[in-house]
PDB file of N, CA and C in Angstrom:
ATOM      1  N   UNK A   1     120.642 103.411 185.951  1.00  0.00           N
ATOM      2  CA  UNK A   1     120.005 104.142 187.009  1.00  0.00           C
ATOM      3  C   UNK A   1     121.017 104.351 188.144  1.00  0.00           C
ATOM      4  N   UNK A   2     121.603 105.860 188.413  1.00  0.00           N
ATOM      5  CA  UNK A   2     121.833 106.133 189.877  1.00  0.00           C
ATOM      6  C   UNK A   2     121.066 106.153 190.853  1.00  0.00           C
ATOM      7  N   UNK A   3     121.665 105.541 192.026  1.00  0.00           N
ATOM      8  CA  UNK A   3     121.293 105.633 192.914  1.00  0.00           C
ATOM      9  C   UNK A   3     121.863 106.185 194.372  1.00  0.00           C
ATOM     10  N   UNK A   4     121.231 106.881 195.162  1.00  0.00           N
ATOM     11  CA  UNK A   4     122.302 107.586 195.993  1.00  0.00           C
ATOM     12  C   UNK A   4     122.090 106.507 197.439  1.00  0.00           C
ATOM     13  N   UNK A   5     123.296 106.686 197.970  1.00  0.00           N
ATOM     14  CA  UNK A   5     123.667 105.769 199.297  1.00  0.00           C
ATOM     15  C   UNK A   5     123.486 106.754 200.621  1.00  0.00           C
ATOM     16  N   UNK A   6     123.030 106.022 201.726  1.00  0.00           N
ATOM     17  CA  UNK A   6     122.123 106.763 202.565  1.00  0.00           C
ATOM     18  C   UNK A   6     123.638 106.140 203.448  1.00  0.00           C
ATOM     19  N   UNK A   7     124.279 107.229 204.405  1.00  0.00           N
ATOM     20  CA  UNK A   7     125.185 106.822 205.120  1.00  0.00           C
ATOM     21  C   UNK A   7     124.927 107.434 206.249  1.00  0.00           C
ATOM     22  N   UNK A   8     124.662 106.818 207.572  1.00  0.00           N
ATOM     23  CA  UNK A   8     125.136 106.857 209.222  1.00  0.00           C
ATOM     24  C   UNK A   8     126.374 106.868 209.318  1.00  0.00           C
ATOM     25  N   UNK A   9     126.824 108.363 210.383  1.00  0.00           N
ATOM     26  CA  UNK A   9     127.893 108.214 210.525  1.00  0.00           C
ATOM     27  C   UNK A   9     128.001 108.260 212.200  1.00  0.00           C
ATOM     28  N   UNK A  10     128.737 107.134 212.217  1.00  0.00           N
ATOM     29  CA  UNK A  10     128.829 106.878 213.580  1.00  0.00           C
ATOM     30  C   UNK A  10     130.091 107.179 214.289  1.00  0.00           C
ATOM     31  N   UNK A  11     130.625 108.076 215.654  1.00  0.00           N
ATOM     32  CA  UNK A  11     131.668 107.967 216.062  1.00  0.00           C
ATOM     33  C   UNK A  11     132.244 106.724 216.792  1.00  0.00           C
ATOM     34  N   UNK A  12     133.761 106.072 216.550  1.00  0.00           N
ATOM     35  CA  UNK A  12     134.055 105.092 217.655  1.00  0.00           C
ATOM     36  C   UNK A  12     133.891 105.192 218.681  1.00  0.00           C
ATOM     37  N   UNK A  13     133.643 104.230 219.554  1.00  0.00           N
ATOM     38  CA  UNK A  13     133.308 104.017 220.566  1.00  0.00           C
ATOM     39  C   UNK A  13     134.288 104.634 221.804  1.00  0.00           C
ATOM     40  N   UNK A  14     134.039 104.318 222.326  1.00  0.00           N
ATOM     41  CA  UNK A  14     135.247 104.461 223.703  1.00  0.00           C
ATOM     42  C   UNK A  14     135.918 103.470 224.444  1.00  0.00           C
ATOM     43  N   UNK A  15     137.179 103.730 224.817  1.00  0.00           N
ATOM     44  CA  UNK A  15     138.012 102.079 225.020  1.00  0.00           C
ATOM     45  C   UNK A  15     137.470 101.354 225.526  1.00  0.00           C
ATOM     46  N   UNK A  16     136.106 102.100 226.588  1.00  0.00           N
ATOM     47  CA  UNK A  16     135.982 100.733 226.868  1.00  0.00           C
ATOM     48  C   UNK A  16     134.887  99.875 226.553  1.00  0.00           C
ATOM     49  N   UNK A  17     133.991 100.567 225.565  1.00  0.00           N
ATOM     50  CA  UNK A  17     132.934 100.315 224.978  1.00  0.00           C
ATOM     51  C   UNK A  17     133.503  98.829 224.192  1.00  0.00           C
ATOM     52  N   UNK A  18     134.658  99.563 223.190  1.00  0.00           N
ATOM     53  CA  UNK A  18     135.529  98.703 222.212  1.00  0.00           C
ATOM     54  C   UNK A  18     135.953  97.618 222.861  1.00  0.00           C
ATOM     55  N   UNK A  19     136.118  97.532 223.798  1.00  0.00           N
ATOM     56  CA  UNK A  19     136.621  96.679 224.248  1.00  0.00           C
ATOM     57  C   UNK A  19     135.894  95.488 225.179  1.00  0.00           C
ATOM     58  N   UNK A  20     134.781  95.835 225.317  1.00  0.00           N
ATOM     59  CA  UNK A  20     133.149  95.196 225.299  1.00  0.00           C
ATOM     60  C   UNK A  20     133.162  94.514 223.797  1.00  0.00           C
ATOM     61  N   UNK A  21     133.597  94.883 223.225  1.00  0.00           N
ATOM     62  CA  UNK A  21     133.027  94.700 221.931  1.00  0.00           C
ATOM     63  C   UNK A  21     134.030  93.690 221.325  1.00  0.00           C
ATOM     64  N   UNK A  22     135.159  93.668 221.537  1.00  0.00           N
ATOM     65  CA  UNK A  22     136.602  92.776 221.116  1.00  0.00           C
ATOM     66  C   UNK A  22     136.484  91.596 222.004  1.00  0.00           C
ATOM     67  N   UNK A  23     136.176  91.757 223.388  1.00  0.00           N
ATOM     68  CA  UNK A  23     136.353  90.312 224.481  1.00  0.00           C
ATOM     69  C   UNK A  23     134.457  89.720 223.646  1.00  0.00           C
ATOM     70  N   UNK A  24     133.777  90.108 223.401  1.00  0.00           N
ATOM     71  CA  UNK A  24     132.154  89.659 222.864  1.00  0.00           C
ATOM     72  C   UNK A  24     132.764  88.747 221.544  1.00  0.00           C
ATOM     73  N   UNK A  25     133.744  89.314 220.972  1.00  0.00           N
ATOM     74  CA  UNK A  25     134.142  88.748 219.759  1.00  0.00           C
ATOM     75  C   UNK A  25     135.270  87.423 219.280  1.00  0.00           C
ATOM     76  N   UNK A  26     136.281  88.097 221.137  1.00  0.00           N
ATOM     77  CA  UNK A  26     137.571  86.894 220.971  1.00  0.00           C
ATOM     78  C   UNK A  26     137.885  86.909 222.334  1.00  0.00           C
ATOM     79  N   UNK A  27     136.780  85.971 222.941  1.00  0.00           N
ATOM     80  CA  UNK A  27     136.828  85.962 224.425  1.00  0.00           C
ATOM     81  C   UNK A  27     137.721  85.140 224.905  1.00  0.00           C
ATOM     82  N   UNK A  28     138.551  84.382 224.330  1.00  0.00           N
ATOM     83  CA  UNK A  28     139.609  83.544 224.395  1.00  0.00           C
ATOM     84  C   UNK A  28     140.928  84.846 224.756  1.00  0.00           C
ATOM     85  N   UNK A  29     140.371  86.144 224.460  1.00  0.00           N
ATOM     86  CA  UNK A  29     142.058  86.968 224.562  1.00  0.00           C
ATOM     87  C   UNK A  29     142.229  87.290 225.486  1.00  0.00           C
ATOM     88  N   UNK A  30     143.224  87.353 226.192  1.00  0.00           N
ATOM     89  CA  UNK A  30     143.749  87.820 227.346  1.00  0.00           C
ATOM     90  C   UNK A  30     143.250  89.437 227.572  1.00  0.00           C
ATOM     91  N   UNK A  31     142.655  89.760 229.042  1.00  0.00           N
ATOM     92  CA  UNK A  31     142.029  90.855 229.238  1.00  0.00           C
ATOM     93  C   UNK A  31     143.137  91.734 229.208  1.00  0.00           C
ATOM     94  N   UNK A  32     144.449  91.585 229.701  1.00  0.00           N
ATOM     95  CA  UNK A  32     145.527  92.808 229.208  1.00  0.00           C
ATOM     96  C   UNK A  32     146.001  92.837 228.119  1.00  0.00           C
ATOM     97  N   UNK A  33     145.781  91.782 227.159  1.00  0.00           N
ATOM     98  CA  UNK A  33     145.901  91.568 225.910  1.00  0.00           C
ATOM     99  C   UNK A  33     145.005  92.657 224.701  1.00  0.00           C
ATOM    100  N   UNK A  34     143.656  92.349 225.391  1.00  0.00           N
ATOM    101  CA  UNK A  34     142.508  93.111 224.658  1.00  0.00           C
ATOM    102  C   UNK A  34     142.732  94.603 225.109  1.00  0.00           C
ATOM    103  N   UNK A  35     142.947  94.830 226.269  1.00  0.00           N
ATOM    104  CA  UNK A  35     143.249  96.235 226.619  1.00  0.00           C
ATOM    105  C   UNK A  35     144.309  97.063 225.497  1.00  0.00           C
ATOM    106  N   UNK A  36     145.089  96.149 225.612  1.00  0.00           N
ATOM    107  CA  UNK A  36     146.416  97.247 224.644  1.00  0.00           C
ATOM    108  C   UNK A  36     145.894  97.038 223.703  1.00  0.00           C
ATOM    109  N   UNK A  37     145.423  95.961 222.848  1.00  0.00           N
ATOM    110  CA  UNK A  37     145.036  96.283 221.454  1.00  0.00           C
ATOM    111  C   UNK A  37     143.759  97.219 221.196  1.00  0.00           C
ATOM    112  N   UNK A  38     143.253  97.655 222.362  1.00  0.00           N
ATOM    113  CA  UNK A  38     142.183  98.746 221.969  1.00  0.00           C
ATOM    114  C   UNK A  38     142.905  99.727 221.982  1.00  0.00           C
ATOM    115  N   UNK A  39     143.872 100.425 223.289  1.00  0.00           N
ATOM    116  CA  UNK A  39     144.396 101.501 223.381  1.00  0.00           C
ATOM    117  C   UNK A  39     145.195 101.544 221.726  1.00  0.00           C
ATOM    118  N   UNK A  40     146.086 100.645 221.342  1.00  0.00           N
ATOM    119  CA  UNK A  40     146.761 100.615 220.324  1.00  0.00           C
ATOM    120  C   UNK A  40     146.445 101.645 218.878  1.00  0.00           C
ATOM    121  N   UNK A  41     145.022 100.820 219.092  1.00  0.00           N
ATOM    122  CA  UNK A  41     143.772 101.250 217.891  1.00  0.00           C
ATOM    123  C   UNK A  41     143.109 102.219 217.553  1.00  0.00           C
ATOM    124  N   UNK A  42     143.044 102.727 219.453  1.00  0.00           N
ATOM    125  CA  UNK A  42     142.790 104.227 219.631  1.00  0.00           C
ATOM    126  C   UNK A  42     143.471 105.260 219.495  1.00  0.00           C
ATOM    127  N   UNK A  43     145.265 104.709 219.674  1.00  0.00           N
ATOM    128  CA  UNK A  43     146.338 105.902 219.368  1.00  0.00           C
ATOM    129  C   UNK A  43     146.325 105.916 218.113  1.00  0.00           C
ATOM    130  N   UNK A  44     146.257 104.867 217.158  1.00  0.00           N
ATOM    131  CA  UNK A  44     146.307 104.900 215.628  1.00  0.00           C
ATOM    132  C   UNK A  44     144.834 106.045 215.079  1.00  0.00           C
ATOM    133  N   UNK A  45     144.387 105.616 215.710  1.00  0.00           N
ATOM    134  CA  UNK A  45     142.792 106.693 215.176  1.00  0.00           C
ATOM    135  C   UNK A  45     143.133 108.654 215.296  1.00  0.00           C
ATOM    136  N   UNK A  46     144.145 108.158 215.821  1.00  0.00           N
ATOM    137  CA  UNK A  46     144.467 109.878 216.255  1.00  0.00           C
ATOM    138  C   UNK A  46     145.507 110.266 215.109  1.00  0.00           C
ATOM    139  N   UNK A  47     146.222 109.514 214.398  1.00  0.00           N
ATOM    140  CA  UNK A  47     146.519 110.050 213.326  1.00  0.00           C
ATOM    141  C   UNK A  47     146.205 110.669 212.069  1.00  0.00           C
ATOM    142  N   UNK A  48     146.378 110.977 211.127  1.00  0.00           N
ATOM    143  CA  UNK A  48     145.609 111.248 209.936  1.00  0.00           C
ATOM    144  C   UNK A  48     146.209 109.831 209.017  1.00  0.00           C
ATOM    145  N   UNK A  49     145.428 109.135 209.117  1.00  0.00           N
ATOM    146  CA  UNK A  49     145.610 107.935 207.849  1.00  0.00           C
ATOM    147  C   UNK A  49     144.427 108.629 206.809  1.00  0.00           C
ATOM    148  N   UNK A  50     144.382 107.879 206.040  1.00  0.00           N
ATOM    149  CA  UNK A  50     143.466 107.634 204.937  1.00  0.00           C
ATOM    150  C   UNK A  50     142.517 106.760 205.475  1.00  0.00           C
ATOM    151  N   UNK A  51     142.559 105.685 206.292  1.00  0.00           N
ATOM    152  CA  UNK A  51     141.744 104.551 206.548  1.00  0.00           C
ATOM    153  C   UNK A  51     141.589 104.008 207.763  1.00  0.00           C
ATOM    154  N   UNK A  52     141.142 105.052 208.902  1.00  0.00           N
ATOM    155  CA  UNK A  52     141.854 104.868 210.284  1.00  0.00           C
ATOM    156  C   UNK A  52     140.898 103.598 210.462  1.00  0.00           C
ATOM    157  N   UNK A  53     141.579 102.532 211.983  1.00  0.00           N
ATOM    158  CA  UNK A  53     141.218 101.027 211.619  1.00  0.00           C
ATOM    159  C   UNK A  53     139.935 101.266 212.352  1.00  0.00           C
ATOM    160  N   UNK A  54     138.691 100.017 211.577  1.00  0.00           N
ATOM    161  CA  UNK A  54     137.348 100.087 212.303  1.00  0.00           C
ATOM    162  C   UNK A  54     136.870  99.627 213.508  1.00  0.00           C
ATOM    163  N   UNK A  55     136.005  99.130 213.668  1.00  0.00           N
ATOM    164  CA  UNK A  55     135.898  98.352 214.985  1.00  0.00           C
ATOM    165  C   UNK A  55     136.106  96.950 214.342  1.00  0.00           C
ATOM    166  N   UNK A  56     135.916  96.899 213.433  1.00  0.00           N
ATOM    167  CA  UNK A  56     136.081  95.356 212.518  1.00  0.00           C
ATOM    168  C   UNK A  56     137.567  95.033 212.308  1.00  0.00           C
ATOM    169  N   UNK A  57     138.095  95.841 212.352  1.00  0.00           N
ATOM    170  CA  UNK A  57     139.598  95.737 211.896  1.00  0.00           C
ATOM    171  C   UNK A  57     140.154  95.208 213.587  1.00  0.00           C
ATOM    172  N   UNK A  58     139.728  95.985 214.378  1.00  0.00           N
ATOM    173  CA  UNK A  58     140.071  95.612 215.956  1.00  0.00           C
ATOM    174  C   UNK A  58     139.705  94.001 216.291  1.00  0.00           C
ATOM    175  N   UNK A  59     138.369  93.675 215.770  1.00  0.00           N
ATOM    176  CA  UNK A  59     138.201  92.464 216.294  1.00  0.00           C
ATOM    177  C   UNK A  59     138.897  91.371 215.277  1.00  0.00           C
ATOM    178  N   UNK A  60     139.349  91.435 214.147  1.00  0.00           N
ATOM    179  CA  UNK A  60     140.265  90.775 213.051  1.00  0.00           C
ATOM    180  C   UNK A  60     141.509  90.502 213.669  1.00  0.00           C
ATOM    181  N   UNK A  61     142.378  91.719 214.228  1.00  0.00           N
ATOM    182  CA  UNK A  61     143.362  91.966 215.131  1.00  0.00           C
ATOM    183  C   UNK A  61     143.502  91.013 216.395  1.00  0.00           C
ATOM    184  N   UNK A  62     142.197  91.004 216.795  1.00  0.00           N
ATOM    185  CA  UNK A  62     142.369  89.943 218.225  1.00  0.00           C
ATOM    186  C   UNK A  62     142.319  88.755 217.940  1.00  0.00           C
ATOM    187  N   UNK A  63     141.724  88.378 216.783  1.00  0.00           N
ATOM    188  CA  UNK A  63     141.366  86.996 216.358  1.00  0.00           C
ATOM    189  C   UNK A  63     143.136  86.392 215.638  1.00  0.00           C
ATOM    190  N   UNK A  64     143.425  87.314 215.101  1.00  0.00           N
ATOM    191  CA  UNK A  64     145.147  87.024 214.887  1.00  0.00           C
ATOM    192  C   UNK A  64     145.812  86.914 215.937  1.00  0.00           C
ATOM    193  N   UNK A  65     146.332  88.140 216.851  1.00  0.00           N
ATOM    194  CA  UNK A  65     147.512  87.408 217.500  1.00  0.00           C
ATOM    195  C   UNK A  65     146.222  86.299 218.429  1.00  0.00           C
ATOM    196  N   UNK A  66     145.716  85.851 218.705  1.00  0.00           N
ATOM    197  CA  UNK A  66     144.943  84.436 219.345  1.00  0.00           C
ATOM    198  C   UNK A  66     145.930  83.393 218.288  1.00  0.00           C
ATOM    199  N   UNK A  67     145.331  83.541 216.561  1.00  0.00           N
ATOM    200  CA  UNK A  67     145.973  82.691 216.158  1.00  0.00           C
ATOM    201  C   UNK A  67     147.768  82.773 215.906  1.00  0.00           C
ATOM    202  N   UNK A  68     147.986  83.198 216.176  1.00  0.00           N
ATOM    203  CA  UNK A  68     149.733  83.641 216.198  1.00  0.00           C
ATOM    204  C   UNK A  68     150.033  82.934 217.389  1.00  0.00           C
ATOM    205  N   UNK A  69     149.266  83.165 218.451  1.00  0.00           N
ATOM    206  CA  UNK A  69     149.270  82.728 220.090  1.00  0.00           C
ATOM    207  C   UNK A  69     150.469  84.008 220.533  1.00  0.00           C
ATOM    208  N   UNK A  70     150.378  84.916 220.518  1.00  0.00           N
ATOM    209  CA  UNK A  70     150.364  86.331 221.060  1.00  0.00           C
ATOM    210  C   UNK A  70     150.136  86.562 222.337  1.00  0.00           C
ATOM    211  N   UNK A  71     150.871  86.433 223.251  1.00  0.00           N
ATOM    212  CA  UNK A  71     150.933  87.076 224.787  1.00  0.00           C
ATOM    213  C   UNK A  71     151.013  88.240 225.377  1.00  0.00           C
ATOM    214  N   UNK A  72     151.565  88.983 224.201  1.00  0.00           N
ATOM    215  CA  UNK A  72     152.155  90.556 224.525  1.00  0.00           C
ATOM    216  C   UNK A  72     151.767  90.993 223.125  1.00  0.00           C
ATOM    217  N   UNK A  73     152.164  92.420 222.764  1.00  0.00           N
ATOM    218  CA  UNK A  73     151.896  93.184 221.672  1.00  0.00           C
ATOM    219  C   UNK A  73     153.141  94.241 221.964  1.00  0.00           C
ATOM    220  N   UNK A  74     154.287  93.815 220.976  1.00  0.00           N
ATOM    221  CA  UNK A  74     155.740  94.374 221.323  1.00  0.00           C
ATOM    222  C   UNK A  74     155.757  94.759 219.729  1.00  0.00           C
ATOM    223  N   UNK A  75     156.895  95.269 219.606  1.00  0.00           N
ATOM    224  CA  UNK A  75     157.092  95.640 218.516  1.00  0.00           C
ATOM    225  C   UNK A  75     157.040  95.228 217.195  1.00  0.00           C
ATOM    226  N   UNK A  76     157.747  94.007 217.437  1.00  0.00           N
ATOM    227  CA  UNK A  76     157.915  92.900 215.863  1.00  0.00           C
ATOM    228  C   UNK A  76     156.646  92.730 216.175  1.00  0.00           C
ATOM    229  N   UNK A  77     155.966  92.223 217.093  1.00  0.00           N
ATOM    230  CA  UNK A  77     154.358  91.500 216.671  1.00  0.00           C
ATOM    231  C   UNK A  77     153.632  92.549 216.234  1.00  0.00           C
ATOM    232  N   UNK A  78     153.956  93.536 216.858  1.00  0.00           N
ATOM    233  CA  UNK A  78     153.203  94.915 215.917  1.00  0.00           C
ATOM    234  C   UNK A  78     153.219  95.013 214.399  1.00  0.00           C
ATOM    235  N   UNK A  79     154.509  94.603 214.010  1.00  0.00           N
ATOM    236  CA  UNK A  79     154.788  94.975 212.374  1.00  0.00           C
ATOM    237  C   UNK A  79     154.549  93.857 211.940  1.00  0.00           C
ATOM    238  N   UNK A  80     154.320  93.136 212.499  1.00  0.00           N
ATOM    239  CA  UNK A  80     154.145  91.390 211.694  1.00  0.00           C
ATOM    240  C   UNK A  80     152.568  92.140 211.306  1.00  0.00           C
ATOM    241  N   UNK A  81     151.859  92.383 212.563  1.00  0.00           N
ATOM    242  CA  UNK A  81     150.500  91.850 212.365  1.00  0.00           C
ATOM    243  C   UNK A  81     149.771  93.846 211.826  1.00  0.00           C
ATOM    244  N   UNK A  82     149.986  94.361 211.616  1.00  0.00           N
ATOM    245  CA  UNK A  82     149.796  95.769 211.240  1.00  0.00           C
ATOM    246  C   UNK A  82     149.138  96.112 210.236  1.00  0.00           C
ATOM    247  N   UNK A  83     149.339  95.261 209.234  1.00  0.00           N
ATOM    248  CA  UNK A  83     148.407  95.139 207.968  1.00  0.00           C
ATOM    249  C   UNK A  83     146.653  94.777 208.301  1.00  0.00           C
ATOM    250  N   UNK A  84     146.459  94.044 209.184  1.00  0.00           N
ATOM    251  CA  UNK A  84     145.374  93.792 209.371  1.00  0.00           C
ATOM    252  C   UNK A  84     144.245  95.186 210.026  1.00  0.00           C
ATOM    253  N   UNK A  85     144.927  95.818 210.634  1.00  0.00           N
ATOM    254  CA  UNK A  85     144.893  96.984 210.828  1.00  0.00           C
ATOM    255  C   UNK A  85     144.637  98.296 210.558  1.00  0.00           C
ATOM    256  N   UNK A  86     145.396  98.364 209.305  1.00  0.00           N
ATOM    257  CA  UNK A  86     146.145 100.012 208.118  1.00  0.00           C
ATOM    258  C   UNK A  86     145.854  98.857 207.182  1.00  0.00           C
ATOM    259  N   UNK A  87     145.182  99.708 206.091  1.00  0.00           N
ATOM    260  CA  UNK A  87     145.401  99.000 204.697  1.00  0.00           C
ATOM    261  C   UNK A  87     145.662 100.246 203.855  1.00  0.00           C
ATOM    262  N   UNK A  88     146.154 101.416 203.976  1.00  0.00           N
ATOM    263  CA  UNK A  88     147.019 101.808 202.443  1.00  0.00           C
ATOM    264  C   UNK A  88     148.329 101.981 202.934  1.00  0.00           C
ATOM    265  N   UNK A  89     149.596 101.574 201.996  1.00  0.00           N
ATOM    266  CA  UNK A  89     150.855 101.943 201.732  1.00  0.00           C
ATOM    267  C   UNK A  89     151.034 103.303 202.876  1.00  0.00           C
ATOM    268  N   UNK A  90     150.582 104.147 202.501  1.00  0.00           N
ATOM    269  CA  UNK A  90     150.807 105.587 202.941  1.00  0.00           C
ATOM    270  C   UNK A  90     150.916 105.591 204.578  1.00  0.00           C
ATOM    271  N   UNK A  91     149.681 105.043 204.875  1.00  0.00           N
ATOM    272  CA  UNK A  91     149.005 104.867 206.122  1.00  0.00           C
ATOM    273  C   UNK A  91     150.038 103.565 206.786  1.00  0.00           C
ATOM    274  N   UNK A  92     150.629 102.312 206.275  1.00  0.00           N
ATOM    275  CA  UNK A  92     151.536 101.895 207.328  1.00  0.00           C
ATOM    276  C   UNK A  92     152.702 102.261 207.183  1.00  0.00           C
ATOM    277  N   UNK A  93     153.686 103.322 206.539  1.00  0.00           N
ATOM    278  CA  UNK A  93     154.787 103.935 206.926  1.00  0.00           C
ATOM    279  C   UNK A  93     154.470 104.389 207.950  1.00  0.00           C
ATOM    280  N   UNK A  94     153.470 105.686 208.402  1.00  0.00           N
ATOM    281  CA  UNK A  94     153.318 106.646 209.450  1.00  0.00           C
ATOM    282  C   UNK A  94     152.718 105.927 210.196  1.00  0.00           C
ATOM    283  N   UNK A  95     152.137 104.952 210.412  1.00  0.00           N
ATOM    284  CA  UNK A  95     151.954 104.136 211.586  1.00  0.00           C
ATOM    285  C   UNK A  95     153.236 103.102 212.279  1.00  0.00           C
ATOM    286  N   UNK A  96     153.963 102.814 211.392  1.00  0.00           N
ATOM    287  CA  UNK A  96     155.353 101.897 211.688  1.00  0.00           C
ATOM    288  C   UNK A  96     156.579 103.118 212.531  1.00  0.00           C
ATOM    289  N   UNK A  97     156.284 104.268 211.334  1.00  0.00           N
ATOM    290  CA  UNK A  97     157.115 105.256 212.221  1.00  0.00           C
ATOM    291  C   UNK A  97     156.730 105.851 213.713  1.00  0.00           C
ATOM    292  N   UNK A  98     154.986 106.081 214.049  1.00  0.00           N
ATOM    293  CA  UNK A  98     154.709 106.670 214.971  1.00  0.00           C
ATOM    294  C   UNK A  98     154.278 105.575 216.167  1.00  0.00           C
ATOM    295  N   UNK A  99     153.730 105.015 215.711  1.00  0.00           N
ATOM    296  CA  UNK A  99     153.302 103.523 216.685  1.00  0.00           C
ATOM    297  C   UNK A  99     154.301 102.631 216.985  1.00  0.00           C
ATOM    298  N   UNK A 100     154.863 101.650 215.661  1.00  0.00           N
ATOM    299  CA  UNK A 100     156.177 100.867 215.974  1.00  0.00           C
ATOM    300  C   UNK A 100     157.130 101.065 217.115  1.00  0.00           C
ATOM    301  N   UNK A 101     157.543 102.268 216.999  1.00  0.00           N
ATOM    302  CA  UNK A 101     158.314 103.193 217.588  1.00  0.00           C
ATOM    303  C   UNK A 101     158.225 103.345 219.219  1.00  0.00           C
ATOM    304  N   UNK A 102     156.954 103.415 219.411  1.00  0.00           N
ATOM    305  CA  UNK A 102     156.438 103.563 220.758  1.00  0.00           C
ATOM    306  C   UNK A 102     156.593 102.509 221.546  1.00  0.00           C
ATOM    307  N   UNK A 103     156.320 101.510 221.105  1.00  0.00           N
ATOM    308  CA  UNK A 103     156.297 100.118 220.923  1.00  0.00           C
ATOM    309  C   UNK A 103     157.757  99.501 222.002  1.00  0.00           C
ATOM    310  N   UNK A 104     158.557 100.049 220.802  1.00  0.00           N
ATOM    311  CA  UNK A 104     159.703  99.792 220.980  1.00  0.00           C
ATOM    312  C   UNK A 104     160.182  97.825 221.703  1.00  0.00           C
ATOM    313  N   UNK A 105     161.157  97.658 222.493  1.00  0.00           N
ATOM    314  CA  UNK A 105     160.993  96.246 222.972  1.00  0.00           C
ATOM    315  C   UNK A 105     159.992  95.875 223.921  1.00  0.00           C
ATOM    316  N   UNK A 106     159.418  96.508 224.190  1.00  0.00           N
ATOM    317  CA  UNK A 106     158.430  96.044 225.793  1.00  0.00           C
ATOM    318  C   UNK A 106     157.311  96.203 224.813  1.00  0.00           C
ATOM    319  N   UNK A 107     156.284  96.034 225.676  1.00  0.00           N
ATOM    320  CA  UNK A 107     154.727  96.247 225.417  1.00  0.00           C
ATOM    321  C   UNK A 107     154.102  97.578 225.345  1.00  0.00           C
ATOM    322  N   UNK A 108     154.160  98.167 226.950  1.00  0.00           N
ATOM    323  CA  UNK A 108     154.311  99.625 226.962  1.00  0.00           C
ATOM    324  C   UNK A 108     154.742 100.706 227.073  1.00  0.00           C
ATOM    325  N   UNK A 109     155.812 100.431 225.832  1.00  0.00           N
ATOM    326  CA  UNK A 109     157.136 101.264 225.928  1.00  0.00           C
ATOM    327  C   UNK A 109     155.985 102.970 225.344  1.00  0.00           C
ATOM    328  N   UNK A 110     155.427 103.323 225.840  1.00  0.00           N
ATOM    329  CA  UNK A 110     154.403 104.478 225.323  1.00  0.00           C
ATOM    330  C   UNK A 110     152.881 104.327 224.912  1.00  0.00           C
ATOM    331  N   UNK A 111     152.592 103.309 225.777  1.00  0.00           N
ATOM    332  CA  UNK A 111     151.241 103.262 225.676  1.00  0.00           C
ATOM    333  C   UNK A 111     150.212 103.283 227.072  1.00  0.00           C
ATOM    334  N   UNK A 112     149.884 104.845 226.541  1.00  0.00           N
ATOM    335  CA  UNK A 112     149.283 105.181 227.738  1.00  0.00           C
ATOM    336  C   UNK A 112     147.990 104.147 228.401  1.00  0.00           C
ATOM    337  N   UNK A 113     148.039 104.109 229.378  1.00  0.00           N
ATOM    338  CA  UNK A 113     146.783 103.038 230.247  1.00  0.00           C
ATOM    339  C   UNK A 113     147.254 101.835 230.425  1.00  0.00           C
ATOM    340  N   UNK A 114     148.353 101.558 229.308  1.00  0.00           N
ATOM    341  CA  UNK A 114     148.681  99.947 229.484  1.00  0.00           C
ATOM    342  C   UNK A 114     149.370  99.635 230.687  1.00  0.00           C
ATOM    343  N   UNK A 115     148.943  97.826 231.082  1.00  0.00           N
ATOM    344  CA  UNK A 115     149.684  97.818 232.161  1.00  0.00           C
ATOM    345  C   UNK A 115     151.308  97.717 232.655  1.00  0.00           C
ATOM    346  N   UNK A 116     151.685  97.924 233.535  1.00  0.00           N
ATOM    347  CA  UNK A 116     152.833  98.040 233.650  1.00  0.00           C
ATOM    348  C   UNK A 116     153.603  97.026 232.723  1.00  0.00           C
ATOM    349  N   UNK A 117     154.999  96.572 232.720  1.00  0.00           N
ATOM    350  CA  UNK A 117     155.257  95.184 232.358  1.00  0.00           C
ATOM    351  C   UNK A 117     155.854  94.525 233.671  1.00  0.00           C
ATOM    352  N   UNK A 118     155.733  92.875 233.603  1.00  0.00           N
ATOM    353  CA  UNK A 118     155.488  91.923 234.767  1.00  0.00           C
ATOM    354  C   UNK A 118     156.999  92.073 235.353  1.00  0.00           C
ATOM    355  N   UNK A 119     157.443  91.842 236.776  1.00  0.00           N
ATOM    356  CA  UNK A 119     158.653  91.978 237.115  1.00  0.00           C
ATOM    357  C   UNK A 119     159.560  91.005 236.335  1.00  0.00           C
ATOM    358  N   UNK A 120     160.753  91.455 235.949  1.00  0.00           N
ATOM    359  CA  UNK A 120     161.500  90.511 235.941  1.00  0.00           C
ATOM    360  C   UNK A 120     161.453  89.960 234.217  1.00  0.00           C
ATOM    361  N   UNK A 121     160.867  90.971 233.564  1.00  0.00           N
ATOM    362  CA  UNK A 121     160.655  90.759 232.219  1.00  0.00           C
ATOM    363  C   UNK A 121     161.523  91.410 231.531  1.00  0.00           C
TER     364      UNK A 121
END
């Protein structure tokens, strides 16, 4: 017997909805912490992946770098932790190339909204 699947389709939220939704989940994260990893999530959604990341994938994300103990969100911690994120092949080349990139050594070497970085860093 087939059966057909009844699907809601819901749009993501808005940063700062998401981000209601990430500190509800990993209230232990640093509030400029949670900030960039929403914006992060939100620049990735603007690409064409195959599998752009969910709101589930966001709160997985915060719950890692917590356990990594993650202060910032720089480049290497980007590619360390990215998989949790993107799950096809396809989808983390063009995210390593377009995101990584942005990334670069600082935090917000191109990430719009994020906060500045601290003097002297």
């Amino acid at each position: 017997m087939k059966r057909r699947c009844l699907y809601l389709w819901l749009d993501y939220p808005s940063v700062e909805r998401e981000l209601e939704i990430v500190r509800l989940h990993a209230p232990d994260l640093d509030e400029g912490l949670a900030r960039q990893l929403v914006e992060i999530v939100h620049m990735i959604r603007q690409l064409d992946l195959k599998k752009p990341p969910s709101i589930a994938e966001s709160i997985d994300w915060a719950r890692t770098l917590l356990l990594i103990g993650a202060d910032d969100i720089d480049r290497e911690t980007f590619e360390q932790s990215m998989s949790i994120l993107v799950k096809h092949r396809s989808d983390i080349d063009l995210v390593a190339e377009r995101v990584a990139v942005k990334l670069g050594d600082g935090v917000t070497g191109g990430i719009p909204g994020a906060p500045p970085p601290a003097a002297g860093s």
